[in-house]
Structures are given as C-alpha cells and as structure tokens.
C-alpha atoms as a PDB file:
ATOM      1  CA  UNK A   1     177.485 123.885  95.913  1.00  0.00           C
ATOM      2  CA  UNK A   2     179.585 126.130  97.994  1.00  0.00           C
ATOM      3  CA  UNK A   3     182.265 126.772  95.830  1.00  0.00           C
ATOM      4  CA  UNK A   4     181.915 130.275  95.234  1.00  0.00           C
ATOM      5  CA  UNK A   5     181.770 131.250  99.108  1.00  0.00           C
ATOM      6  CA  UNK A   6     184.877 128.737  99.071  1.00  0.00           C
ATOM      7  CA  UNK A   7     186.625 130.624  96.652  1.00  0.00           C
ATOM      8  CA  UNK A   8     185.385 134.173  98.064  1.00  0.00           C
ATOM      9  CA  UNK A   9     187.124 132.984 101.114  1.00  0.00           C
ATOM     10  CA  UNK A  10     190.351 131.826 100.196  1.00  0.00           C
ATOM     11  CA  UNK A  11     190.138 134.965  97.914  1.00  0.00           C
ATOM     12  CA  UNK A  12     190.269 136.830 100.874  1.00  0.00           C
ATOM     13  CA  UNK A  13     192.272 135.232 102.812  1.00  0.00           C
ATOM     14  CA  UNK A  14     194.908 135.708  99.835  1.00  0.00           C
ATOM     15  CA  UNK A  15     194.134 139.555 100.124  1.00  0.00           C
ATOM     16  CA  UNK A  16     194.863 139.376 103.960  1.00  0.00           C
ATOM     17  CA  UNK A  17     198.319 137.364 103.119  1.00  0.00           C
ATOM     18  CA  UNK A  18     199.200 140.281 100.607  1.00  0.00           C
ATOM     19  CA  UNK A  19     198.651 142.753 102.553  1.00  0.00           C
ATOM     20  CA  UNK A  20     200.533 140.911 105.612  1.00  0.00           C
ATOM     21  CA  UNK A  21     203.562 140.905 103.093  1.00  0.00           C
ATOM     22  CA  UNK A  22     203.301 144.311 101.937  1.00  0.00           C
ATOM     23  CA  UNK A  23     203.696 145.517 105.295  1.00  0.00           C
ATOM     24  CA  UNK A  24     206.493 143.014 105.816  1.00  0.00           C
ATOM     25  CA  UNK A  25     207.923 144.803 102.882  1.00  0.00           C
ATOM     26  CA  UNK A  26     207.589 148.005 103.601  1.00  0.00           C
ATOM     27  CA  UNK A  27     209.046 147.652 107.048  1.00  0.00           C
ATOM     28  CA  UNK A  28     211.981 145.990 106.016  1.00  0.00           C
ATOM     29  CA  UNK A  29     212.414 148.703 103.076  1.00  0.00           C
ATOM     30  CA  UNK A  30     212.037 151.456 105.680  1.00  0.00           C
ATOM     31  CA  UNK A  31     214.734 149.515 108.167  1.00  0.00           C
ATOM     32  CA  UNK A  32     217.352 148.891 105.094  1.00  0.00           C
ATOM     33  CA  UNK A  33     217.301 152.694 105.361  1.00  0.00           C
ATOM     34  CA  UNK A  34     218.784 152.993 108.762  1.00  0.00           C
ATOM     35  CA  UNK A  35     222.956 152.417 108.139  1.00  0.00           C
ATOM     36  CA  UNK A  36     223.216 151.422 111.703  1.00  0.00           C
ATOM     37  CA  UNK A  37     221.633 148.062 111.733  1.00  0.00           C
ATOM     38  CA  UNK A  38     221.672 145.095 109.430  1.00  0.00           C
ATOM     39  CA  UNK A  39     218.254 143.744 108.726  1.00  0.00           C
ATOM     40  CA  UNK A  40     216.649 141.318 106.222  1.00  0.00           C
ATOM     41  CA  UNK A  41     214.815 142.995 103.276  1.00  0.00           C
ATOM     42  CA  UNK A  42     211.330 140.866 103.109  1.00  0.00           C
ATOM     43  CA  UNK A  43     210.256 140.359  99.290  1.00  0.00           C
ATOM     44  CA  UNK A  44     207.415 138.818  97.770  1.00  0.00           C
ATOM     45  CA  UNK A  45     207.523 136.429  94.926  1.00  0.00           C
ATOM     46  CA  UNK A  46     203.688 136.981  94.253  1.00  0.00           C
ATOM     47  CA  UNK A  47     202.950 138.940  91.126  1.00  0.00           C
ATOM     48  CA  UNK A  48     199.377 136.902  89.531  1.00  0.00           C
ATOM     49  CA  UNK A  49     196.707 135.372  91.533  1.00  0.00           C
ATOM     50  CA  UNK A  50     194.607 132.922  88.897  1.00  0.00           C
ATOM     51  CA  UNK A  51     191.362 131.831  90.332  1.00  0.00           C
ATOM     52  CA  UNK A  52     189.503 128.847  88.743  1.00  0.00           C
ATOM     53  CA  UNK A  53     186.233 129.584  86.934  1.00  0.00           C
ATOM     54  CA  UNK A  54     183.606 129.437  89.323  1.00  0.00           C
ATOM     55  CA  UNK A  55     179.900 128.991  90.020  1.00  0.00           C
ATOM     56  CA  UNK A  56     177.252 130.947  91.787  1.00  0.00           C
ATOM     57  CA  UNK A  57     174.432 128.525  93.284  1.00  0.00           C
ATOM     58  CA  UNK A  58     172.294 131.011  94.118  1.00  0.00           C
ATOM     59  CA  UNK A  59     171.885 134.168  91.936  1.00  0.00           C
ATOM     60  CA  UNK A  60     169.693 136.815  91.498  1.00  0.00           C
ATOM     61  CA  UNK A  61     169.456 138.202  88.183  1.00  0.00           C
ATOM     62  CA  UNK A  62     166.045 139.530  88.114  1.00  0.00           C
ATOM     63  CA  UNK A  63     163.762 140.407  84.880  1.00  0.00           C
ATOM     64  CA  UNK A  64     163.013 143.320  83.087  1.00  0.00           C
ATOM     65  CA  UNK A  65     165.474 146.655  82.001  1.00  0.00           C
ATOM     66  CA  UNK A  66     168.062 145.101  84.217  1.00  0.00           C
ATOM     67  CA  UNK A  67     168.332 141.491  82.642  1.00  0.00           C
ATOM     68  CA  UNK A  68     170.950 142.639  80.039  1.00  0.00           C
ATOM     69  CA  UNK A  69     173.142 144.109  83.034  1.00  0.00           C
ATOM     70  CA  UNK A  70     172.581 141.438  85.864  1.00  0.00           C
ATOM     71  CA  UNK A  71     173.577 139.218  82.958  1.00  0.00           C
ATOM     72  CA  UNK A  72     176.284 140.625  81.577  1.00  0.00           C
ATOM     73  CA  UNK A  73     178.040 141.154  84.831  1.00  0.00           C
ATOM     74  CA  UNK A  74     177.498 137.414  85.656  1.00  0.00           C
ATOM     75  CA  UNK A  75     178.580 136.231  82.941  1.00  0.00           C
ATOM     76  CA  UNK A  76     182.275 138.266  83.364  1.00  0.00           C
ATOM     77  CA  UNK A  77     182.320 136.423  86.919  1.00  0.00           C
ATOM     78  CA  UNK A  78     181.111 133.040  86.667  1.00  0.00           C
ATOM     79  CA  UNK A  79     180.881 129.957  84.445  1.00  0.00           C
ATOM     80  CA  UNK A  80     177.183 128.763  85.946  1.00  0.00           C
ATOM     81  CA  UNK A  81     174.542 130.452  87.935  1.00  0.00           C
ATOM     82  CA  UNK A  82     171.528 128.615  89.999  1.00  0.00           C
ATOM     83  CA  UNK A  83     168.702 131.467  88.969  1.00  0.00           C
ATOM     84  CA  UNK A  84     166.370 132.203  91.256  1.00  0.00           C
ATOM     85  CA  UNK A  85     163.304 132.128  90.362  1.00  0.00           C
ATOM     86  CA  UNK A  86     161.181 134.662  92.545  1.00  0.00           C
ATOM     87  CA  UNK A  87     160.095 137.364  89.918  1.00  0.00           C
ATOM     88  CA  UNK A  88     156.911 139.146  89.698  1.00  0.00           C
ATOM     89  CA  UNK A  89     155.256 137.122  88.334  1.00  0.00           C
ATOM     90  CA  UNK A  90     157.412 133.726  89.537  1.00  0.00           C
ATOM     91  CA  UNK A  91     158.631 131.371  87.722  1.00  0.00           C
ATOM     92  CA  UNK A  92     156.295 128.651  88.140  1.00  0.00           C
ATOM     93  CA  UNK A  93     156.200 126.027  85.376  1.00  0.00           C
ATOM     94  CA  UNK A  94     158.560 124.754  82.489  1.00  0.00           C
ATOM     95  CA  UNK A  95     157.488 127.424  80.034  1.00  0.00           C
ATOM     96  CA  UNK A  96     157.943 130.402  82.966  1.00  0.00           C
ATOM     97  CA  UNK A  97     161.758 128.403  83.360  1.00  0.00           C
ATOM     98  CA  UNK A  98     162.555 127.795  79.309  1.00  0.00           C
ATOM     99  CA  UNK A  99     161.125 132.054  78.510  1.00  0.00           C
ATOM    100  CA  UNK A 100     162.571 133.456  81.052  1.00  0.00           C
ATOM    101  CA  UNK A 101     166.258 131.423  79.893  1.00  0.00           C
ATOM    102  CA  UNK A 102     165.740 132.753  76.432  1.00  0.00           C
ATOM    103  CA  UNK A 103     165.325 135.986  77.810  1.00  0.00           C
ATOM    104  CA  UNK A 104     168.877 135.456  79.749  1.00  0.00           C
ATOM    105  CA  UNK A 105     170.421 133.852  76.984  1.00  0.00           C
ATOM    106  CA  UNK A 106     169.279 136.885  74.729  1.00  0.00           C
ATOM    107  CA  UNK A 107     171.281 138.840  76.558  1.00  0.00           C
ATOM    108  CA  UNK A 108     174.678 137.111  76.383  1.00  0.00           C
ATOM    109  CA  UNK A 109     178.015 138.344  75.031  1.00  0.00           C
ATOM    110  CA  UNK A 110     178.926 136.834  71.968  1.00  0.00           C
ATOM    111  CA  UNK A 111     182.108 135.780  73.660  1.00  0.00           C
ATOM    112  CA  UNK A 112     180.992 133.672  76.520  1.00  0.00           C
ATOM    113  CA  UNK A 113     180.118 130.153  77.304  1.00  0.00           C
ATOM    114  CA  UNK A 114     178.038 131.273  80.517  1.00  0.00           C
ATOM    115  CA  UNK A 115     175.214 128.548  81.637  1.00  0.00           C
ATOM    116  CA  UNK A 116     172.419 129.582  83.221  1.00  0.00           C
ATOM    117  CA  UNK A 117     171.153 126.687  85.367  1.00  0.00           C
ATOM    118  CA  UNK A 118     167.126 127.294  85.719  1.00  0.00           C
ATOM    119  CA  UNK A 119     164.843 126.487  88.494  1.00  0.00           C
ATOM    120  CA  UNK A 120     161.040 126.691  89.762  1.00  0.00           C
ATOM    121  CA  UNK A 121     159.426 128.171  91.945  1.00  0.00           C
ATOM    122  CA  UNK A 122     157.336 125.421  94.076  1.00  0.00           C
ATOM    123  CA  UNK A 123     153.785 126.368  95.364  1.00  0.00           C
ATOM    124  CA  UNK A 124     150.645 125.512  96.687  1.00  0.00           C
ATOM    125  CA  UNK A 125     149.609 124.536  92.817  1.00  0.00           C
ATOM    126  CA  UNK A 126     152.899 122.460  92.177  1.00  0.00           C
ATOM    127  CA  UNK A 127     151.865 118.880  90.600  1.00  0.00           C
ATOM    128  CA  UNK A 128     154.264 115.967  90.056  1.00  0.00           C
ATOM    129  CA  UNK A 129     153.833 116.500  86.166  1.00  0.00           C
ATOM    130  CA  UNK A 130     155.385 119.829  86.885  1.00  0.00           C
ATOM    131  CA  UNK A 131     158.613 117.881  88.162  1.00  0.00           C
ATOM    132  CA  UNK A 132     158.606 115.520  85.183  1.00  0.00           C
ATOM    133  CA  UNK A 133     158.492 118.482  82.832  1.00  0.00           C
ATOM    134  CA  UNK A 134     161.082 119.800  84.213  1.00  0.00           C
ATOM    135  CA  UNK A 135     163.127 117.368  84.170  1.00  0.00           C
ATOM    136  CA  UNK A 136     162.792 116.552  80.392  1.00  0.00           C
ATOM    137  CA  UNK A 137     163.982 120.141  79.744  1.00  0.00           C
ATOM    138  CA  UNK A 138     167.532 119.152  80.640  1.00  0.00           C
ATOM    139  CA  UNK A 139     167.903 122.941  81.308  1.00  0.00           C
ATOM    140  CA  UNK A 140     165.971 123.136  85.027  1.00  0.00           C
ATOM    141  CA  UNK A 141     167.844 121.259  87.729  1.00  0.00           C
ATOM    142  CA  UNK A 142     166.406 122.437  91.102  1.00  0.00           C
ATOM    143  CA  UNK A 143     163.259 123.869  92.861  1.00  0.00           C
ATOM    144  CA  UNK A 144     162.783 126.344  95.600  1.00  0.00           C
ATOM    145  CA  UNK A 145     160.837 126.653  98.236  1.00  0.00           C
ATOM    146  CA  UNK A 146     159.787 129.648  99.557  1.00  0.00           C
ATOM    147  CA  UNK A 147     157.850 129.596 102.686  1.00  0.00           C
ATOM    148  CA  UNK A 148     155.228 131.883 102.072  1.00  0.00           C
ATOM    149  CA  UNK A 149     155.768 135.713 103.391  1.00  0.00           C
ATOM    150  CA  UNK A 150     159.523 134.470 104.060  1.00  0.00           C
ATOM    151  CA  UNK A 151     161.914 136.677 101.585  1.00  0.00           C
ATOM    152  CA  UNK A 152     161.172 139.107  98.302  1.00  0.00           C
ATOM    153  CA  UNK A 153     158.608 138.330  96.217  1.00  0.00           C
ATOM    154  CA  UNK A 154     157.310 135.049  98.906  1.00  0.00           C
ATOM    155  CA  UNK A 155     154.150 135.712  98.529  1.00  0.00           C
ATOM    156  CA  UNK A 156     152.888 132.542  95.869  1.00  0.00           C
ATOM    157  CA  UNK A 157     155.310 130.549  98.215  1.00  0.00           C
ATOM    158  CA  UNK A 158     154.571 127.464 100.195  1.00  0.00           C
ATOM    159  CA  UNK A 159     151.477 127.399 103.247  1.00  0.00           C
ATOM    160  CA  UNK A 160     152.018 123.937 103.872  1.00  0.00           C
ATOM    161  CA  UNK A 161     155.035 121.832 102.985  1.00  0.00           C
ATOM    162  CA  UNK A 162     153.521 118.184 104.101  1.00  0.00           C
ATOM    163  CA  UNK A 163     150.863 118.826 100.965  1.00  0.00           C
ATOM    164  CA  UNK A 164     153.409 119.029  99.040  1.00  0.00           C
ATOM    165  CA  UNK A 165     155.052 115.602  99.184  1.00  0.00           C
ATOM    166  CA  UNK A 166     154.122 114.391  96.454  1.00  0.00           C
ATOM    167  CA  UNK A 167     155.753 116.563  94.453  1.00  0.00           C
ATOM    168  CA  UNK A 168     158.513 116.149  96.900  1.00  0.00           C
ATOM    169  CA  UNK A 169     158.665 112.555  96.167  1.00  0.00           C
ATOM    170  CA  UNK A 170     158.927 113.377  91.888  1.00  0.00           C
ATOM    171  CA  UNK A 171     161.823 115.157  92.523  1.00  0.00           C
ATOM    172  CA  UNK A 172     163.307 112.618  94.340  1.00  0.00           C
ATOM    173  CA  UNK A 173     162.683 110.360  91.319  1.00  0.00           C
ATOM    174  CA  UNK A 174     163.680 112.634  88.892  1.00  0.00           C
ATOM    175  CA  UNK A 175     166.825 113.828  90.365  1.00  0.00           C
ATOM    176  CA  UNK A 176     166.019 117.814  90.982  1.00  0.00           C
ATOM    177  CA  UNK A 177     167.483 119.340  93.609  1.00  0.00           C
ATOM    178  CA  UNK A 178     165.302 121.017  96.429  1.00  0.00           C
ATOM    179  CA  UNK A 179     166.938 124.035  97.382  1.00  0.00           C
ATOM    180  CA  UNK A 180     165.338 125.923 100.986  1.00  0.00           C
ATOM    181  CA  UNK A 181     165.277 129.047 102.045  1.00  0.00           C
ATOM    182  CA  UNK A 182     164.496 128.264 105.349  1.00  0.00           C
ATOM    183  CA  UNK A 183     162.579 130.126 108.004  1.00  0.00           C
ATOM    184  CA  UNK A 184     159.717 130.035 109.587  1.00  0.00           C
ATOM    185  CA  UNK A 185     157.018 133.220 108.827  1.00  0.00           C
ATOM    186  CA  UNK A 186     154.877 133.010 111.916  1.00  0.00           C
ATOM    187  CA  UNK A 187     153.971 136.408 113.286  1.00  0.00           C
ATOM    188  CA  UNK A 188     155.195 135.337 116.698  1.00  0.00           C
ATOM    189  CA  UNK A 189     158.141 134.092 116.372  1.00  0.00           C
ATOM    190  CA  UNK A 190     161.142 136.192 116.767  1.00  0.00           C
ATOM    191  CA  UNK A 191     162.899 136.912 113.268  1.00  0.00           C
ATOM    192  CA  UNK A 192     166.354 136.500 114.949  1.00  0.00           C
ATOM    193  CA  UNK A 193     164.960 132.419 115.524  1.00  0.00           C
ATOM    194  CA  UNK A 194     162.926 131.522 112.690  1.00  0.00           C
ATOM    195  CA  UNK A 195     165.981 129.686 110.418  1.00  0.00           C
ATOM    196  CA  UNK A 196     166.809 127.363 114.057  1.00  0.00           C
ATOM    197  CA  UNK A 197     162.441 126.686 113.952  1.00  0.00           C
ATOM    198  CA  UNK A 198     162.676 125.884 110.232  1.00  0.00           C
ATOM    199  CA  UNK A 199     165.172 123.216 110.801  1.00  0.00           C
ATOM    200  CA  UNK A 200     163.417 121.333 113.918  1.00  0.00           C
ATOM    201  CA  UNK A 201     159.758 121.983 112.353  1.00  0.00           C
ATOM    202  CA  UNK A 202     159.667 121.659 108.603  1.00  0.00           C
ATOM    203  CA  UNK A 203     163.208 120.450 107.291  1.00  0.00           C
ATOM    204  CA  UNK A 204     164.262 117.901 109.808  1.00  0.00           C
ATOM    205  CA  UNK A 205     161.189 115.651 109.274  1.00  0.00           C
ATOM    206  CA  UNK A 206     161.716 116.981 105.132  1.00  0.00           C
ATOM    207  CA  UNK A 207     164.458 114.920 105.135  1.00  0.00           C
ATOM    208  CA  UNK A 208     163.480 112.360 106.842  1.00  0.00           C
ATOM    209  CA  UNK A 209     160.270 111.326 105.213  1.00  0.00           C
ATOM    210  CA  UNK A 210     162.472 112.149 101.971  1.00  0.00           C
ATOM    211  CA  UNK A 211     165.484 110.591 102.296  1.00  0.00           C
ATOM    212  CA  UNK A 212     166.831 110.343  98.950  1.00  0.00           C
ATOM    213  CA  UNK A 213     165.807 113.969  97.642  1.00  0.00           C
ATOM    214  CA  UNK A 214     168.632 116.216  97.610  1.00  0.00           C
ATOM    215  CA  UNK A 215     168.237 119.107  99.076  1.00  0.00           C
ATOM    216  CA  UNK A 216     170.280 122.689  99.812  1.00  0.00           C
ATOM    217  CA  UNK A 217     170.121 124.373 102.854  1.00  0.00           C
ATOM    218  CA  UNK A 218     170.521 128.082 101.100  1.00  0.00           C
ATOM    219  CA  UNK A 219     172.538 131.118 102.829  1.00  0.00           C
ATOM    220  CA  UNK A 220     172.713 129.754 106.283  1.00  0.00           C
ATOM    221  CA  UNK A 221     173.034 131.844 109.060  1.00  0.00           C
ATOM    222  CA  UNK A 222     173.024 130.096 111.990  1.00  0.00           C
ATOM    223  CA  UNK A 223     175.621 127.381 114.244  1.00  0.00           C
ATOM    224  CA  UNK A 224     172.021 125.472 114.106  1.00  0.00           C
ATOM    225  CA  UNK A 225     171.788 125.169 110.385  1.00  0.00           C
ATOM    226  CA  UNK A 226     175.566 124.382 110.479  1.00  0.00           C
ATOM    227  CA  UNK A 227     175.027 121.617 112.048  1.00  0.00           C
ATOM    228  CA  UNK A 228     172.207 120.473 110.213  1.00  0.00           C
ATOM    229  CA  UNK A 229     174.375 119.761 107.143  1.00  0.00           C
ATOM    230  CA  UNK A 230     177.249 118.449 108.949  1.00  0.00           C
ATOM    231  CA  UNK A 231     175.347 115.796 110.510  1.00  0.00           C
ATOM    232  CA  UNK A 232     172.944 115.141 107.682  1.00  0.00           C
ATOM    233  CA  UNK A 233     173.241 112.382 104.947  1.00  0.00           C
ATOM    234  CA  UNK A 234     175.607 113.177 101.991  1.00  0.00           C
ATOM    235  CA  UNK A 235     172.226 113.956  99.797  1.00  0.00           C
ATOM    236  CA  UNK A 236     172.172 117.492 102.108  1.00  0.00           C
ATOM    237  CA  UNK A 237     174.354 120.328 101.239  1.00  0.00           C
ATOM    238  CA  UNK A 238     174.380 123.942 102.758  1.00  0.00           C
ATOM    239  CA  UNK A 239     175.585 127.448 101.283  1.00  0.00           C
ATOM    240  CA  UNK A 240     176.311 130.755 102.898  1.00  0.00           C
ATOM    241  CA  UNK A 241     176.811 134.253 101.663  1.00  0.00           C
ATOM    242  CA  UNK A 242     179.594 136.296 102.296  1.00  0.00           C
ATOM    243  CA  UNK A 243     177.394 139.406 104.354  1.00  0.00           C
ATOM    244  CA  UNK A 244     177.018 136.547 106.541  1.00  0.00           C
ATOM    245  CA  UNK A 245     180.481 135.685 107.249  1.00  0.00           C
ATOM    246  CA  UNK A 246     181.714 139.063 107.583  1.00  0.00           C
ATOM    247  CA  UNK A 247     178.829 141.036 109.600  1.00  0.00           C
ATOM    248  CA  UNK A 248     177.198 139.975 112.967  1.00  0.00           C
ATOM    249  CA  UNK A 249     173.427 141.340 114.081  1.00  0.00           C
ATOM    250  CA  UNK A 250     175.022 144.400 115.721  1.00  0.00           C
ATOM    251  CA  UNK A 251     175.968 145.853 112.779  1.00  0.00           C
ATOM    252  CA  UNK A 252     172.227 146.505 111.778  1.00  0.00           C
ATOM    253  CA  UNK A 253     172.254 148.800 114.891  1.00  0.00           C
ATOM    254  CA  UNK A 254     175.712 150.054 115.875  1.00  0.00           C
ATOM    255  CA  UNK A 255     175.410 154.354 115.931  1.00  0.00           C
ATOM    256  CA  UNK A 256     171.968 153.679 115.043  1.00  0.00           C
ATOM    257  CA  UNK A 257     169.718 151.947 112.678  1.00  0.00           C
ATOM    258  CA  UNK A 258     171.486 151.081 109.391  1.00  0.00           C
ATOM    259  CA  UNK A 259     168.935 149.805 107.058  1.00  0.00           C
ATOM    260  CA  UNK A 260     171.908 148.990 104.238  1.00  0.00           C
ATOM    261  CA  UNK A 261     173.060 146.692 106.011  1.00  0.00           C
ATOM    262  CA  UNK A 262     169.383 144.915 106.223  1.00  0.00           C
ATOM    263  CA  UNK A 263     169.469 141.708 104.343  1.00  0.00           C
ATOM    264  CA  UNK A 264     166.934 138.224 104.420  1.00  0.00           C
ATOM    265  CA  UNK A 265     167.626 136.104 106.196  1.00  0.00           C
ATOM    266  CA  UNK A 266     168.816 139.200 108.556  1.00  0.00           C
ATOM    267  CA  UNK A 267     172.147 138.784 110.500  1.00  0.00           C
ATOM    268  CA  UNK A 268     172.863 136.640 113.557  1.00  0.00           C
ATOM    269  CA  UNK A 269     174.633 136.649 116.797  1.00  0.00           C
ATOM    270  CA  UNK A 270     178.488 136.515 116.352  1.00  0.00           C
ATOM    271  CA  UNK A 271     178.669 132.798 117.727  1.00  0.00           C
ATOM    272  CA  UNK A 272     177.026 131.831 114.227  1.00  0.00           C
ATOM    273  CA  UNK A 273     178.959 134.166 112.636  1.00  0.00           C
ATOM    274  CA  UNK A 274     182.049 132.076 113.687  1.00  0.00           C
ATOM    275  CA  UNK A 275     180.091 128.844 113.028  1.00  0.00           C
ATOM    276  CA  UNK A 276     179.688 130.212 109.649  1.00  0.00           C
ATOM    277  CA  UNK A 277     183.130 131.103 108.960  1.00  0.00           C
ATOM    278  CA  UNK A 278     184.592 128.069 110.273  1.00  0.00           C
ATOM    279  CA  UNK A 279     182.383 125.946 108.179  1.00  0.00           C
ATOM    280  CA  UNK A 280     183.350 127.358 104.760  1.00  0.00           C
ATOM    281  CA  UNK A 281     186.758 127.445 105.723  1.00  0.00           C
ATOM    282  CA  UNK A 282     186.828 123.649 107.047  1.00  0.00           C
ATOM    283  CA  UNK A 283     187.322 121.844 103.640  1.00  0.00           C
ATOM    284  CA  UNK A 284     184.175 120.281 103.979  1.00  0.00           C
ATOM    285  CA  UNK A 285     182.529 119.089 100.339  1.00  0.00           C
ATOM    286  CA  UNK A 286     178.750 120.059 102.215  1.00  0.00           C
END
C-alpha cells in the first residue's frame, strides 16, 4: 500500500540525480570554455522520465463544491484512491459508501478509468452486518478507525476499540482491510507520544487478538511505528506521507510559530524522520 510514497521517493530522488547532472553539465560546459586545459564535457542521455500509474491509499477528497475538483485532480494523478471517509456527516454505512461513490463517480472525466476504492467509517454503532454489507458491495474494501477526538472530523470515532471486536472479527472473515490512524487522544498525554502509546496500548494487542485481519498502520511518523510493521506478520502493512519524510518537529517552530506547516499526526523528532525515510526507501513490500 505504499506505492505512491515509493514512487514519490524515487521521484525525487530522480529530481536530485538531474539536478546532480545538470550541474555536472554546466561545469564541464563552463571548463570546455577555458583553451588552456583539456577537460571532459559531462552529458546526459536523460530526456523522458515515465512513471507507472500509481495509487493513493489514503486520499482525501472531501464532499461538497469541491468534489468535482478534488476529483478531477485525482483522477489526472492516479489510477486508484483509498477515500477517506471522515466527512461531515461520516461515512458510516453501505449506503453513506455507495452515495457518496456516485457522487465521485459523477464527477469523472469522460476520459478516465479512475477507481475510487470506498471505505467506512467504524464507530461506537458499527455491527457485524455492517461488515457483511460491505463486503457484498464489491466497491468498499477497508474501514477506518478513528480514535475519537484524534484527527478532522474524529468526533463519531471510536471510545473503545475492545467493544468493537466483533466487528473486528467480520472483517477478518470478510476480507476488509482495517486501516488506523493511530494515536492515542488522552488529555495527558503529550501529542509528540501519542502514535508510540497507540501501538503498545490499543494496536499491539489489535493484532494479536486478531491475527488474521489485515490491517494498515496509516501515515506513520515515528521509528516506533516503523518497527511495528517490520516486525509484524505479513497481514500488517504501514504508509507514510511525504511532509513526514521531508520535515522534522522543528520546523513547526523555527523563526517562530508556523502554523502551515501544522499537520495530524504533527511532526516528529528527526531520528523518526530518518526511520521514516529509510523505511520507504528500503524495498520493503510493508
């Protein structure tokens, strides 16, 4: 599921190479000038950079006067999209999921074959029969839990995981995929530590009372969560988002406070910053 932080990577790593080469060039252009040495003129053989289609697994495109844009843009980038399902009100059952993809698919080019891949959006409320109903839509493949008071629009989210294993348990059976955003909301823990709580409280024994549901650990940003997936079965899977891999925490305060670059889950220390980029650079599948 990380193959569009994969691809944003290599992308820029590509960028970095270019521009490594066009300096390359430009120095040995500027030396070839200079009739009193003999140097070798650097060229590069790159003209076209093709990039595969893509998917986003975790995409925001909203409701409302802004559909038909969010969608239209998405569409130009990538094949699929995971939607998230956190509007006002959320996407809670199959008929929330199957209106609100008309409403997407209403807004589609003629000329594309974009998919939008639906999910729900699990709460207190959530039944079993909501899983199976799902499921028999063939158009919603994951759920997502929200801690409640975690992110945008948390507020319906989850008080109490364990009460929901039952519905846990459908999904295992039916094949969804669980996708996390994971932190902890309590008032006094610090917001810098509530992702590394999440994992040791709530996810950790997740898995293990679950251990055939598949489940995504969603924009990581810690060495902790890293480490989660790494050492997890192969049913566990992580993604990351690229704010993540380029900004540590001190950006949020260097010359002062700089609320645009405020984000949920907020910025960590640098050492999971490197974490971070080493993981989506490894090769690893997770």
């Amino acid at each position: 599921l990380d193959v569009a932080v994969r691809s944003s990577v290599k992308f820029v790593a590509v960028q970095k190479m270019l521009k490594r080469a066009s300096a390359s060039l430009a120095r040995g252009t500027a030396q070839t000038q200079r009739p009193a040495k003999r140097v070798a003129t650097v060229t590069s053989s790159v003209q076209e950079i093709q990039l595969p289609p893509v998917d986003d697994f975790h995409h925001h495109l909203r409701d409302g006067d802004v559909l038909a844009d969010t969608v239209r843009h998405a569409a130009a980038q990538f094949r699929r999209c995971l939607v998230m399902p956190n509007l006002k009100p959320p996407v809670v059952s199959t008929e929330d999921a199957m209106a609100y993809r008309r409403r997407i698919l209403s807004c589609l080019p003629d000329d594309t074959d974009f998919e939008p891949l639906m999910t729900l959006y699990l709460t207190d409320n959530t039944s079993p029969e909501d899983i199976r109903a799902a499921k028999e839509t063939g158009a919603i493949v994951a759920c997502k839990l929200y801690p409640a008071g975690a992110t945008t629009n948390s507020a319906s989210g989850v008080t109490d995981v364990v009460k929901l294993d039952p519905v846990l348990s459908a999904m295992e059976e039916h094949g969804l995929v669980l996708c996390v955003h994971g932190e902890v909301t309590h008032s006094e823990t610090d917001i810098f530590e509530r992702e590394a709580i999440f994992l040791q409280e709530v996810l950790a024994p997740l898995v293990k009372r679950h251990p055939q549901l598949r489940v995504v650990m969603e924009h990581m940003t810690t060495e902790e969560a890293v480490n989660f997936v790494a050492e997890a079965g192969p049913n566990v899977a992580g993604t990351i988002t690229v704010q993540h891999l380029l900004y540590n925490r001190n950006a949020l305060f260097v010359g002062g406070i700089r609320p645009h670059m405020y984000c949920l889950p907020v910025l960590k220390h640098e050492r999971h910053r490197r974490a971070l980029v080493q993981a989506a650079t490894s090769g690893d599948a997770k």
